[in-house]
Protein backbone atom coordinates (compact mmCIF):
# COMPACT_ATOMS: atom_id res chain seq x y z
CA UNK A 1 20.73 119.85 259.49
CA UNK A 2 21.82 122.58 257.16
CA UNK A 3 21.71 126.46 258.31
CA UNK A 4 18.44 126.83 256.55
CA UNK A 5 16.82 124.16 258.16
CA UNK A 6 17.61 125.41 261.47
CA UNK A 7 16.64 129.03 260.62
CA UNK A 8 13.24 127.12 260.00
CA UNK A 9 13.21 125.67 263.45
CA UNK A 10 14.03 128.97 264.97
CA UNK A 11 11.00 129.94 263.63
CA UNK A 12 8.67 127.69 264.24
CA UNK A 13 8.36 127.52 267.94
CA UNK A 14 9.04 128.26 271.93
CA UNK A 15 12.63 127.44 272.57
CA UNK A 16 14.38 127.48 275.76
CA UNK A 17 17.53 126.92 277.79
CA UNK A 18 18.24 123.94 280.30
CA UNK A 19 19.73 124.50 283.46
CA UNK A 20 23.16 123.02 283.90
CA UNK A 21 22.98 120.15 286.33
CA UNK A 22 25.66 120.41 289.07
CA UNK A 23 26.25 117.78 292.15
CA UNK A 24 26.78 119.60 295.30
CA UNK A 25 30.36 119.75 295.38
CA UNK A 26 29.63 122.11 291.89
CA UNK A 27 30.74 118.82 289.43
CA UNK A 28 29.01 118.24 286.52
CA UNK A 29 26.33 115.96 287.23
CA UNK A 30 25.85 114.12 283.68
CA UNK A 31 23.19 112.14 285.02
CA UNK A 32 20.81 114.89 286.80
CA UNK A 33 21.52 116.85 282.84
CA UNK A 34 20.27 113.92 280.84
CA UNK A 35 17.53 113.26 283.00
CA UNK A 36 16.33 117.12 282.52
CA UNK A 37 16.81 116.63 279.10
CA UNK A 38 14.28 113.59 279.01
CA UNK A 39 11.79 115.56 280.95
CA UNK A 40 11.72 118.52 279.27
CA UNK A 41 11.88 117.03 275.47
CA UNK A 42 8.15 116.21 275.30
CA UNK A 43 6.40 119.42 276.56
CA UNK A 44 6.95 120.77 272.91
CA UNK A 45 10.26 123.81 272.64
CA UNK A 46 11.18 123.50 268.78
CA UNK A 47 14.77 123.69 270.06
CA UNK A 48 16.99 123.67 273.33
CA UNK A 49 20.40 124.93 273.88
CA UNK A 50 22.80 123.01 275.79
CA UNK A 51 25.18 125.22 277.38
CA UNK A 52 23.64 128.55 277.13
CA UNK A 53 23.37 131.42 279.56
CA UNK A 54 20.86 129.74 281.64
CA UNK A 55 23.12 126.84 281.61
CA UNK A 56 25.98 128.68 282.97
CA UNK A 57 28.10 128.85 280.08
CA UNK A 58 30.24 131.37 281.53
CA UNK A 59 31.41 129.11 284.28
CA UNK A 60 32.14 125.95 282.40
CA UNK A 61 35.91 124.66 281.81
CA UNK A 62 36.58 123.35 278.20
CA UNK A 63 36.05 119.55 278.62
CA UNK A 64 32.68 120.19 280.67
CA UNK A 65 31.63 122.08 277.91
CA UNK A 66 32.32 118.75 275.34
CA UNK A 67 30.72 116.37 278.18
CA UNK A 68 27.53 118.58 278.51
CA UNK A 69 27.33 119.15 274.44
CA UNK A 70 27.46 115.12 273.90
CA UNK A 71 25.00 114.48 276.60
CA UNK A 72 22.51 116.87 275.34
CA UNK A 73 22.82 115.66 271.58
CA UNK A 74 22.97 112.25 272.75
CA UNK A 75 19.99 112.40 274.72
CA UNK A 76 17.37 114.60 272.74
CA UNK A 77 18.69 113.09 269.32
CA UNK A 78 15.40 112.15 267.23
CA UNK A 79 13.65 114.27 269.83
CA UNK A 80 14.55 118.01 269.41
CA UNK A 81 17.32 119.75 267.85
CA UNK A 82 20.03 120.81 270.31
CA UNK A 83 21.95 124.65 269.89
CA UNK A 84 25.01 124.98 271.78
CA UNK A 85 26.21 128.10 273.80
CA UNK A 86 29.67 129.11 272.37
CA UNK A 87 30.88 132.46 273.73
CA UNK A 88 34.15 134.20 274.93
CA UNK A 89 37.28 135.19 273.18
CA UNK A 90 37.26 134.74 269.88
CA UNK A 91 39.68 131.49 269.63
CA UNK A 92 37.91 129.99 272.30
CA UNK A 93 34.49 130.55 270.56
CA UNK A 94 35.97 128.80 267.63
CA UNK A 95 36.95 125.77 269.82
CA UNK A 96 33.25 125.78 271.17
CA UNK A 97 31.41 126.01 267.73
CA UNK A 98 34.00 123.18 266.34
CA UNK A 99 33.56 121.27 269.56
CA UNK A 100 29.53 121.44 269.02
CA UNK A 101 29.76 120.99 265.64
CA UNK A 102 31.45 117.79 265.41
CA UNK A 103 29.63 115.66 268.79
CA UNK A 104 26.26 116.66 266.46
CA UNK A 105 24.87 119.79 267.42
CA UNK A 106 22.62 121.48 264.83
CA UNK A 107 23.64 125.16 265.56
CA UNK A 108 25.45 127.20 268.02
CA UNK A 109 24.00 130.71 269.76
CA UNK A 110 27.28 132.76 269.66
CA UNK A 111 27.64 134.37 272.80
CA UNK A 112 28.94 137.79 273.70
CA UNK A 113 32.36 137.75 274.16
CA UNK A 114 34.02 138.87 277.89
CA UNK A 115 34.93 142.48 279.67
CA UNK A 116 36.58 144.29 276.99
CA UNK A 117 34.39 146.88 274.74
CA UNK A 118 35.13 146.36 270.66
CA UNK A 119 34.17 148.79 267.79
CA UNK A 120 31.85 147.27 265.34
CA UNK A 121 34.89 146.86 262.86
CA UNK A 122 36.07 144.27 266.04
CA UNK A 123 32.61 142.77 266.54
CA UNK A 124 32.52 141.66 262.93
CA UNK A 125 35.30 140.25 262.50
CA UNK A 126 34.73 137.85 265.53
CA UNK A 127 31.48 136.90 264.45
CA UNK A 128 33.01 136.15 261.11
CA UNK A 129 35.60 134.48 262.42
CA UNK A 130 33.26 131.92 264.51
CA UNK A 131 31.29 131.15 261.62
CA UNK A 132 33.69 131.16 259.09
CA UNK A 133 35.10 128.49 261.50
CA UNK A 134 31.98 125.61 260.91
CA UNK A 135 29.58 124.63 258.30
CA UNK A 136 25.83 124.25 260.49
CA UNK A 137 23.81 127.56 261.69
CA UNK A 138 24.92 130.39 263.60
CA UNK A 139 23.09 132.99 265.74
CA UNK A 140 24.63 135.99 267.18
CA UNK A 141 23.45 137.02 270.82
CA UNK A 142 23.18 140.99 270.67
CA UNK A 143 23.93 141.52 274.47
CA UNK A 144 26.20 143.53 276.73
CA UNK A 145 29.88 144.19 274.93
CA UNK A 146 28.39 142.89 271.50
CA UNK A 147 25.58 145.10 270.38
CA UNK A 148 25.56 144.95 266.48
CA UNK A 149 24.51 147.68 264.10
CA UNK A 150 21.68 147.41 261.31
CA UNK A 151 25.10 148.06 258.76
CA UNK A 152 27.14 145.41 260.94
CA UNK A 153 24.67 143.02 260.67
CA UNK A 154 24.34 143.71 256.52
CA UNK A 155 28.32 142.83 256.57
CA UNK A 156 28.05 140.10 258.48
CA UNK A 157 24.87 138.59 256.29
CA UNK A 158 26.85 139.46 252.82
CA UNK A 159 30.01 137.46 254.07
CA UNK A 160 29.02 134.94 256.23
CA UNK A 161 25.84 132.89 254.64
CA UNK A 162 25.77 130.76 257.84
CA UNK A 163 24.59 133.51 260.23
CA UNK A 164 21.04 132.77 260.33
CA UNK A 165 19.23 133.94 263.72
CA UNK A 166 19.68 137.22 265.63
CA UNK A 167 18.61 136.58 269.18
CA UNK A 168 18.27 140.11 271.01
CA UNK A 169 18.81 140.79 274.70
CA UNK A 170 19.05 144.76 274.47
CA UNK A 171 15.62 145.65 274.90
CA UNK A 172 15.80 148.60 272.50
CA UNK A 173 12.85 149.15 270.76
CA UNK A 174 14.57 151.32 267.90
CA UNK A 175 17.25 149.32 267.36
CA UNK A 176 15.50 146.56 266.86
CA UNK A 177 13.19 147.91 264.63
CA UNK A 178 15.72 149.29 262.68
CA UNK A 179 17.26 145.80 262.15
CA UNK A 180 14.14 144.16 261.09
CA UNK A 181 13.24 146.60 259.02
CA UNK A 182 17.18 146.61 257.09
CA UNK A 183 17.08 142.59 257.52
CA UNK A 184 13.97 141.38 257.02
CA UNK A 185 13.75 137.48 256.50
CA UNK A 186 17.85 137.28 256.12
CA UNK A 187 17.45 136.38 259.88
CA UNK A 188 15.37 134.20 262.32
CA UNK A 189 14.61 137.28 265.09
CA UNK A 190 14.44 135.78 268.93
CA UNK A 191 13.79 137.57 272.16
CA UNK A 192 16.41 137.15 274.52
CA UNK A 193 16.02 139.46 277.43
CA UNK A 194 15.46 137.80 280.63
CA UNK A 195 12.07 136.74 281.34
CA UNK A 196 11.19 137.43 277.56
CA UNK A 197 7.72 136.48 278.02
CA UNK A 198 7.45 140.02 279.49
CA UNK A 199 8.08 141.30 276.61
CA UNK A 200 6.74 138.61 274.20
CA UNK A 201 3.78 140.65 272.76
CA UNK A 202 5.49 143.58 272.25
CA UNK A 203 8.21 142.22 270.37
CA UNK A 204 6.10 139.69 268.54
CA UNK A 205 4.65 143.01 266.73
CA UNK A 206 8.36 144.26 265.78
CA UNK A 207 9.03 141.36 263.53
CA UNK A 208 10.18 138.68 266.57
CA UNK A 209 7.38 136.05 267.34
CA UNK A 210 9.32 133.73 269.20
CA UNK A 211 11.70 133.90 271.85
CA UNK A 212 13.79 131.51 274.62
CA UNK A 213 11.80 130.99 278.03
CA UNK A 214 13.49 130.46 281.06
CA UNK A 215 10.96 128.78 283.01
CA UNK A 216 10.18 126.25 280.61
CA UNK A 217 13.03 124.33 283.28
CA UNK A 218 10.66 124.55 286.20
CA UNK A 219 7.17 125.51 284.57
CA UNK A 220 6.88 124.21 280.91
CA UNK A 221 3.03 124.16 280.70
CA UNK A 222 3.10 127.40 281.87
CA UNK A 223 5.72 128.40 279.92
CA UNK A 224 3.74 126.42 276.49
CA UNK A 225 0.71 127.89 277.68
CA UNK A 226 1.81 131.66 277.38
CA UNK A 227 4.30 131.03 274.65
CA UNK A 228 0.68 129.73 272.53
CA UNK A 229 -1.47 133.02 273.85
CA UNK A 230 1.39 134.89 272.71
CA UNK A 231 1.02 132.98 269.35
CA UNK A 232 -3.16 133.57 269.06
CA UNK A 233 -3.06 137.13 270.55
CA UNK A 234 -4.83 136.11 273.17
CA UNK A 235 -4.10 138.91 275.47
CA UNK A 236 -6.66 137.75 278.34
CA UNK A 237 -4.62 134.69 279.00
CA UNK A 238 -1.23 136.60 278.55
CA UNK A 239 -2.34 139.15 281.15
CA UNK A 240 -3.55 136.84 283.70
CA UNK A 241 -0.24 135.24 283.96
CA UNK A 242 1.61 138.44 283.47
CA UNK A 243 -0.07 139.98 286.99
CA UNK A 244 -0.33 136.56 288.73
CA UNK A 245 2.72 135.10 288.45
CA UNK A 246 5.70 137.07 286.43
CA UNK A 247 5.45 140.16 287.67
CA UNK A 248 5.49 138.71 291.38
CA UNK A 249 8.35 136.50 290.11
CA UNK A 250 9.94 139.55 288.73
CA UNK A 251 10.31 140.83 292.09
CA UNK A 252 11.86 137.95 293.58
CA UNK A 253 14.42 138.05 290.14
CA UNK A 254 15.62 142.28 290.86
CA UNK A 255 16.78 141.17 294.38
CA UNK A 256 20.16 140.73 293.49
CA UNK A 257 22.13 140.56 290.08
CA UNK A 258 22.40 137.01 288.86
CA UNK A 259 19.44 135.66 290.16
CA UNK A 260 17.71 135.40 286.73
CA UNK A 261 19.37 132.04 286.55
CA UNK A 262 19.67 131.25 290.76
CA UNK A 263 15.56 131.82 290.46
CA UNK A 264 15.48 129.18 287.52
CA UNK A 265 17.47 126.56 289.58
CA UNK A 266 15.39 127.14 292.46
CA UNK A 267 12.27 126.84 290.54
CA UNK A 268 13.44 123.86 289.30
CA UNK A 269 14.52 122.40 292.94
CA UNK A 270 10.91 123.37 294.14
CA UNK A 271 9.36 121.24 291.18
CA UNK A 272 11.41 118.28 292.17
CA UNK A 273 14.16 118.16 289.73
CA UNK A 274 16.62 120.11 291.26
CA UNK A 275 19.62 121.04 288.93
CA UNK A 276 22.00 121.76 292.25
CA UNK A 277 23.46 124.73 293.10
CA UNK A 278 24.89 127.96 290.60
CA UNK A 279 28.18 128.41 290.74
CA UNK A 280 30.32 131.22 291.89
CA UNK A 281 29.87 134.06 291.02
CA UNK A 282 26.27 133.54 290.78
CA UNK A 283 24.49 132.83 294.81
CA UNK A 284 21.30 131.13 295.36
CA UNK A 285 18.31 132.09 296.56
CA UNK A 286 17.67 132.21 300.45
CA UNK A 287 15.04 130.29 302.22
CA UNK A 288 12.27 133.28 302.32
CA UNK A 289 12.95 134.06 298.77
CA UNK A 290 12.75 130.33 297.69
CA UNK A 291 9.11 130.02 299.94
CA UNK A 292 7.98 133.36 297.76
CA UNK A 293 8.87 132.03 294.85
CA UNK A 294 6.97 128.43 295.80
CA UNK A 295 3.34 130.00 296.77
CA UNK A 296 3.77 131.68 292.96
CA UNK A 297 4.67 127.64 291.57
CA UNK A 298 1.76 126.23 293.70
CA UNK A 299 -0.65 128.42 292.48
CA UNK A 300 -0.04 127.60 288.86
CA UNK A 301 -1.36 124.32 289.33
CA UNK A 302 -0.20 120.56 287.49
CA UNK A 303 2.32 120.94 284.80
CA UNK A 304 1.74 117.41 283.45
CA UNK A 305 1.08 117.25 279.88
């Protein structure tokens, strides 16, 4: 898959994230992560990335990251394309998007990088670096330390042909318009803050149609359902879900920091295909939060196909 083709696929659909699959000691569980990956493949994302934020990138040592890449590629291959996470120092980023790139993925998301703020000059020249570093697709994660400019982002489009998606998780209206409007269709635009489909209508109307859903791993009718009312501006259905279930979840999420992935494992334990436990620093839910959380699942109904 070239970087074009993927920029197609970024556009074309719901994409999401799968969980991580740990064993209770905190192991990889390779088993538990293909078997996700099996489950999730038909309910329709155009993509999934393997190793992402919701997959607990950040925690990962190097060869979990290449066992969890080939297991994902391995698994959904002829069934839908597979984005790796790649993230942290610059070098290291590299050795992720060279990793992904030769077990087969078809693109990485370039994560922020860790702790330390960098000027713009900085941020473009690790960006550059990464992709300069592999042939398939790129997309940069605006997020935290790494919060590119409309200018930055010309720079990095005139010298780096493989940087084809911007995926935001900044939440600034301005900004983002600003980008679009400077960009246009250089990019494929994705909403990236957590819980995006709270804001999937009003960034659908800045230019950014699609986004990543995190509980597509515990919900992915749901998660199909609003990503298509979304889609059709059907505001009825997008409402109804909104007030009945993710603002209530929303709640449950703004208890503590790091629970917008320790709520997506414990969705997915409720649902019956538990994904173990996060890993330190992250904590998981406690028992009243986790029975909260399963009235809001019940009430949902089926998520068969």
């Amino acid at each position: 898959m070239n970087p074009q083709e993927l920029k197609t696929i970024m556009s074309s659909g719901l994409l999401s994230f799968p969980l991580t699959d740990f064993h209770a000691n905190g192991d990889f569980n390779a088993k538990g992560y293909a078997d996700r990956l099996d489950w999730l493949a038909p309910y329709g994302a155009s993509a999934l990335f393997a190793a992402g934020g919701t997959g607990e990138f950040f925690s990962l040592m190097g060869d979990e990251y290449s066992q969890i890449i080939k297991v994902a590629v391995d698994t959904c291959r002829g069934k839908v394309p597979i984005i790796a996470g790649a993230g942290g120092s610059t070098r290291f980023a590299i050795q992720c998007a060279q990793e992904a790139e030769r077990l087969g993925a078809h693109g990485i998301l370039l994560l922020p990088h860790y702790l330390t703020e960098a000027g713009q000059e900085g941020l473009i020249e690790h960006v550059a670096q990464v992709c300069e570093s592999v042939k398939f697709g790129v997309i940069v994660y605006n997020r935290n330390v790494c919060k590119l400019t409309p200018k930055s982002l010309q720079i990095l489009a005139d010298r780096c042909p493989n940087l084809i998606g911007f995926k935001d998780g900044v939440g600034d209206i301005e900004t983002m318009s600003s980008i679009y409007m400077a960009m246009g269709d250089r990019f494929a635009y994705l909403g990236g803050l957590p819980t995006a489909e709270v804001y999937a209508a009003a960034y659908k109307a800045l230019g950014t149609p699609v986004y990543s859903s995190a509980v597509f791993n515990f919900i992915p009718k749901t998660a199909m359902d609003f990503y298509h009312a979304v889609a059709k501006d059907d505001m009825a259905t997008q409402h109804k879900l909104l007030r009945e279930f993710f603002m209530p979840y929303l709640d449950i999420r703004n208890k503590t920091q790091g629970y917008a992935v320790s709520i997506v494992k414990a969705g997915a334990t409720l649902v019956g295909h538990s994904a173990g436990p996060v890993r330190a620093p992250l904590s998981d839910l406690k028992p009243a939060e986790m029975e909260q959380l399963d009235v809001l699942i019940k009430k949902l109904g089926s998520q068969s196909i």
